[in-house]
N, C-alpha and C. Protein backbone atom coordinates (compact mmCIF):
# COMPACT_ATOMS: atom_id res chain seq x y z
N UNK A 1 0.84 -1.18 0.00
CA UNK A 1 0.00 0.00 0.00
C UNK A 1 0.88 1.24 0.00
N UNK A 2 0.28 2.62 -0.98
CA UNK A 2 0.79 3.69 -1.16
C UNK A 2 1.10 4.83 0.02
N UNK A 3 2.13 5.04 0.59
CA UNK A 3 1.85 6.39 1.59
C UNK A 3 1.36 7.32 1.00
N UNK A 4 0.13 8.11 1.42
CA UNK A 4 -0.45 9.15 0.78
C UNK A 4 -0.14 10.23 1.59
N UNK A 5 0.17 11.56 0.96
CA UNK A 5 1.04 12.73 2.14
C UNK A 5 -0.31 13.75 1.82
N UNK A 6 -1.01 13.56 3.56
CA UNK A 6 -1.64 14.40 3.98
C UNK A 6 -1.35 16.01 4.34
N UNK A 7 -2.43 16.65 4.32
CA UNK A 7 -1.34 18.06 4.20
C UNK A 7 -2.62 19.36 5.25
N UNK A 8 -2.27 19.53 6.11
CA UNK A 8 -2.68 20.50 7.30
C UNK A 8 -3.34 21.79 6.82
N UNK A 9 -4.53 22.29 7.17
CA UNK A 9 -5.36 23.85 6.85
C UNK A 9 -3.95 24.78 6.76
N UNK A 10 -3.17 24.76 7.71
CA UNK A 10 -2.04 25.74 7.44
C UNK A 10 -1.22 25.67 6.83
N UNK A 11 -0.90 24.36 6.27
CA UNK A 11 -0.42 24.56 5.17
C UNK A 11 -0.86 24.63 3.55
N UNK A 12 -2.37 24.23 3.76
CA UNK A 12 -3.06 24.66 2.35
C UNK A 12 -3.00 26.50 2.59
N UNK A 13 -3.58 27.18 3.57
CA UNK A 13 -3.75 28.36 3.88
C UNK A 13 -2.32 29.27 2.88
N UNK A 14 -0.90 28.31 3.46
CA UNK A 14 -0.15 29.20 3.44
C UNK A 14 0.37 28.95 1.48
N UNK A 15 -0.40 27.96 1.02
CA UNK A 15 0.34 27.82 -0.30
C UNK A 15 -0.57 28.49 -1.37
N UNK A 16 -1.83 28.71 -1.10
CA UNK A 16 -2.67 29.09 -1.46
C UNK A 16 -3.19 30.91 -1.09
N UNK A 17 -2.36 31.26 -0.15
CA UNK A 17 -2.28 32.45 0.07
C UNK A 17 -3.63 33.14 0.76
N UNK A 18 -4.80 31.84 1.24
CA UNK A 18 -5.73 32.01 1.45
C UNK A 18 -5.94 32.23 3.07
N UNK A 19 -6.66 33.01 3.88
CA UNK A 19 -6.82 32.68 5.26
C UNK A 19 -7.61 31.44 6.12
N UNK A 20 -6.95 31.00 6.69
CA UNK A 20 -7.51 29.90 7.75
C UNK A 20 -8.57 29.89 7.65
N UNK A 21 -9.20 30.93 7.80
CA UNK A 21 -10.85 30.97 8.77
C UNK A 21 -11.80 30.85 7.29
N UNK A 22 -11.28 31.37 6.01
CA UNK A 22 -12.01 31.27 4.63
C UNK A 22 -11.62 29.84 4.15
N UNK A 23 -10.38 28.69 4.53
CA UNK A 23 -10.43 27.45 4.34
C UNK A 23 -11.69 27.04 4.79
N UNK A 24 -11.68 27.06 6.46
CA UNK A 24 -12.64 26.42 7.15
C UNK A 24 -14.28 26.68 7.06
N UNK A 25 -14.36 27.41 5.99
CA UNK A 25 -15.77 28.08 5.89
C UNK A 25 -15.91 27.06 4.76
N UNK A 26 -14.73 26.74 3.73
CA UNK A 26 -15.02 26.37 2.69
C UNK A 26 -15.14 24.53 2.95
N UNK A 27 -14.32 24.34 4.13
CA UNK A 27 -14.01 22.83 4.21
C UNK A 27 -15.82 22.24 5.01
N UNK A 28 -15.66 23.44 5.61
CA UNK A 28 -16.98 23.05 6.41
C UNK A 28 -18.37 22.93 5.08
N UNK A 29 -18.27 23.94 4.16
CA UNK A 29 -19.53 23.90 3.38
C UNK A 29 -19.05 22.64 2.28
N UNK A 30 -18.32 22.22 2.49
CA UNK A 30 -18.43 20.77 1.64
C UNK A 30 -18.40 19.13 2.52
N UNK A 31 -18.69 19.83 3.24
CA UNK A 31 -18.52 18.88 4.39
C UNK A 31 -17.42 17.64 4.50
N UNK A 32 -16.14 18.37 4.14
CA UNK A 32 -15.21 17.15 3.95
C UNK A 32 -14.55 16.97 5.88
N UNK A 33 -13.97 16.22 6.09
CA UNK A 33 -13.85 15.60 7.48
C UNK A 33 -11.93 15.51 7.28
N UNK A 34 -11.06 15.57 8.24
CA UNK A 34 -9.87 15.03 8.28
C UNK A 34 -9.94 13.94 8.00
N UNK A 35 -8.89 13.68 7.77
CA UNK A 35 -8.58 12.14 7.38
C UNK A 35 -7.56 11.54 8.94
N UNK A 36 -7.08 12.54 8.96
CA UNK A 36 -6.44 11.97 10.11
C UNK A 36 -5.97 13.31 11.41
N UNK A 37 -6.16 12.78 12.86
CA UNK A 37 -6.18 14.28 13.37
C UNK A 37 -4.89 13.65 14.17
N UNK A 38 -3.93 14.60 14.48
CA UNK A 38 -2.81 14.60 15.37
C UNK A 38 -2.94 16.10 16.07
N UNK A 39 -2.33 15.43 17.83
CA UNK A 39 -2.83 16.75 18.70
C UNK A 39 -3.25 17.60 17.96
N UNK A 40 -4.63 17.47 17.90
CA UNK A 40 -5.84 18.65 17.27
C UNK A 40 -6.06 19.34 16.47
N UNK A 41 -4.69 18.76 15.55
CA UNK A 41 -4.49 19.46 13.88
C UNK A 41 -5.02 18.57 12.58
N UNK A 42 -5.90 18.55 12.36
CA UNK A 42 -6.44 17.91 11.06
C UNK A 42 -5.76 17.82 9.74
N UNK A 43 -5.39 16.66 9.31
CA UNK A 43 -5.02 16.54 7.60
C UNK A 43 -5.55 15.52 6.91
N UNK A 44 -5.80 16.48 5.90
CA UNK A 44 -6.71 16.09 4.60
C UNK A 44 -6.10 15.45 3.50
N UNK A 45 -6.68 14.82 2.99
CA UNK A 45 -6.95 13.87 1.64
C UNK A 45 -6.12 14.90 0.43
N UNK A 46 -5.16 14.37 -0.35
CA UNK A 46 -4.90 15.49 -1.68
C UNK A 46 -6.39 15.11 -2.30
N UNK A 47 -7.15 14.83 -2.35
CA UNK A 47 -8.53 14.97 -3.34
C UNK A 47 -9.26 15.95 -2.81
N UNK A 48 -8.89 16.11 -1.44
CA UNK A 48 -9.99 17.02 -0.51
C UNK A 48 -9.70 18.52 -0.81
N UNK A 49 -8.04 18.53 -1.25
CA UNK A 49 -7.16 19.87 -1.27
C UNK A 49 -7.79 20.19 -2.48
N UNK A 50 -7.82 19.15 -3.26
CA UNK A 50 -8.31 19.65 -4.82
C UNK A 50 -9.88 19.80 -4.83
N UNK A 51 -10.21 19.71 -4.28
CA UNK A 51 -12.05 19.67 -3.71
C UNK A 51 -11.71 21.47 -3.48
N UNK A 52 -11.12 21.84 -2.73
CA UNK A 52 -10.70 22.95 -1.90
C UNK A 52 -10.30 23.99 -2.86
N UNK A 53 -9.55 23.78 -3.82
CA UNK A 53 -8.67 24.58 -4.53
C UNK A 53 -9.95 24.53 -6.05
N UNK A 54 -10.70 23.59 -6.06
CA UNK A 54 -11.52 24.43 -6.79
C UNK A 54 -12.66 25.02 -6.38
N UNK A 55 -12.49 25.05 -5.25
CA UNK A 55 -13.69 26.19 -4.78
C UNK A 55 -13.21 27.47 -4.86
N UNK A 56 -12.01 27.40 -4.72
CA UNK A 56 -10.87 28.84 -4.58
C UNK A 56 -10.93 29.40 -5.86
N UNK A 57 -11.15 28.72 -6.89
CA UNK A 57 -10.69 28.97 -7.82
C UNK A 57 -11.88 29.75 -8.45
N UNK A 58 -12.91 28.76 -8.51
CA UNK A 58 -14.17 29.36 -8.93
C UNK A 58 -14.81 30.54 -8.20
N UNK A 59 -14.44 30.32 -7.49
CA UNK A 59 -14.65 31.84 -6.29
C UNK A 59 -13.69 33.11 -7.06
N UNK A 60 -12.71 33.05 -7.38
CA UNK A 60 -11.43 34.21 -7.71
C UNK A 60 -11.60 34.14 -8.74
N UNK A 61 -11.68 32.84 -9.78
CA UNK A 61 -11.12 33.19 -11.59
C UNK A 61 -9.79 32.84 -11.86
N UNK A 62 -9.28 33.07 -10.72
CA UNK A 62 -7.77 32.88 -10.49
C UNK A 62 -7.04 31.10 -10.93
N UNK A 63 -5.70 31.06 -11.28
CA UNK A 63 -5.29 29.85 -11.46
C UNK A 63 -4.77 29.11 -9.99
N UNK A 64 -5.12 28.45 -9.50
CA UNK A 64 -4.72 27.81 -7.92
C UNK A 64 -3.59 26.75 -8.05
N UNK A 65 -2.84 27.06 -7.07
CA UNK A 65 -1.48 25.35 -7.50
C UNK A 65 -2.52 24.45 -7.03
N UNK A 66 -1.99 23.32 -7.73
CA UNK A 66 -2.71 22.21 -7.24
C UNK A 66 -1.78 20.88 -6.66
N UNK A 67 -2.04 19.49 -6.31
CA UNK A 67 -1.66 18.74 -5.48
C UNK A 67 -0.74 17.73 -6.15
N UNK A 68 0.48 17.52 -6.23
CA UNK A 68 0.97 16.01 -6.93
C UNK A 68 1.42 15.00 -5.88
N UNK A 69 2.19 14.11 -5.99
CA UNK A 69 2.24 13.05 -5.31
C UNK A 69 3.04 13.30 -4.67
N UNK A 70 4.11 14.39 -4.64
CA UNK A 70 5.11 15.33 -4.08
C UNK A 70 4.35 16.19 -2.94
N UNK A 71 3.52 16.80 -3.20
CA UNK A 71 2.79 17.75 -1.91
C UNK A 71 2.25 18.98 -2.62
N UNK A 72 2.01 20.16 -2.55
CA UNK A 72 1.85 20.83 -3.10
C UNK A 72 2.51 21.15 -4.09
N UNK A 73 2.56 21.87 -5.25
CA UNK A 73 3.21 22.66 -6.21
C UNK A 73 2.63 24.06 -6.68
């Protein structure tokens, strides 16, 4: 089985240039869930990021990085 590299609100926040509190508005209205929580920090699915980044996107117009098997780009 594949290690899949989960990736933290703060660090989508910070690659995406977006604020915390407008992730969590967005994670919450799609109702996606962590995948896995460590002391009380949630990380998500790369499908979830890309769930995420096109909400960003369609929201702005803007081009958003998106997720490879590497981590962000």
């Amino acid at each position: 089985m594949q290690d899949i590299d989960l990736t933290s609100v703060g660090r989508i926040a910070g690659q995406f240039q977006t604020p915390v509190t407008k992730l969590m508005s967005i994670i919450e209205q799609l109702n996606i869930v962590p995948q896995q929580r460590l002391n009380g920090v949630g990380y998500y699915h790369p499908n979830d990021v890309e769930r995420i980044a096109a909400v960003l996107q369609e929201r702005s117009g803007h081009t958003i990085p998106t997720m490879d098997r590497q981590g962000i780009q």
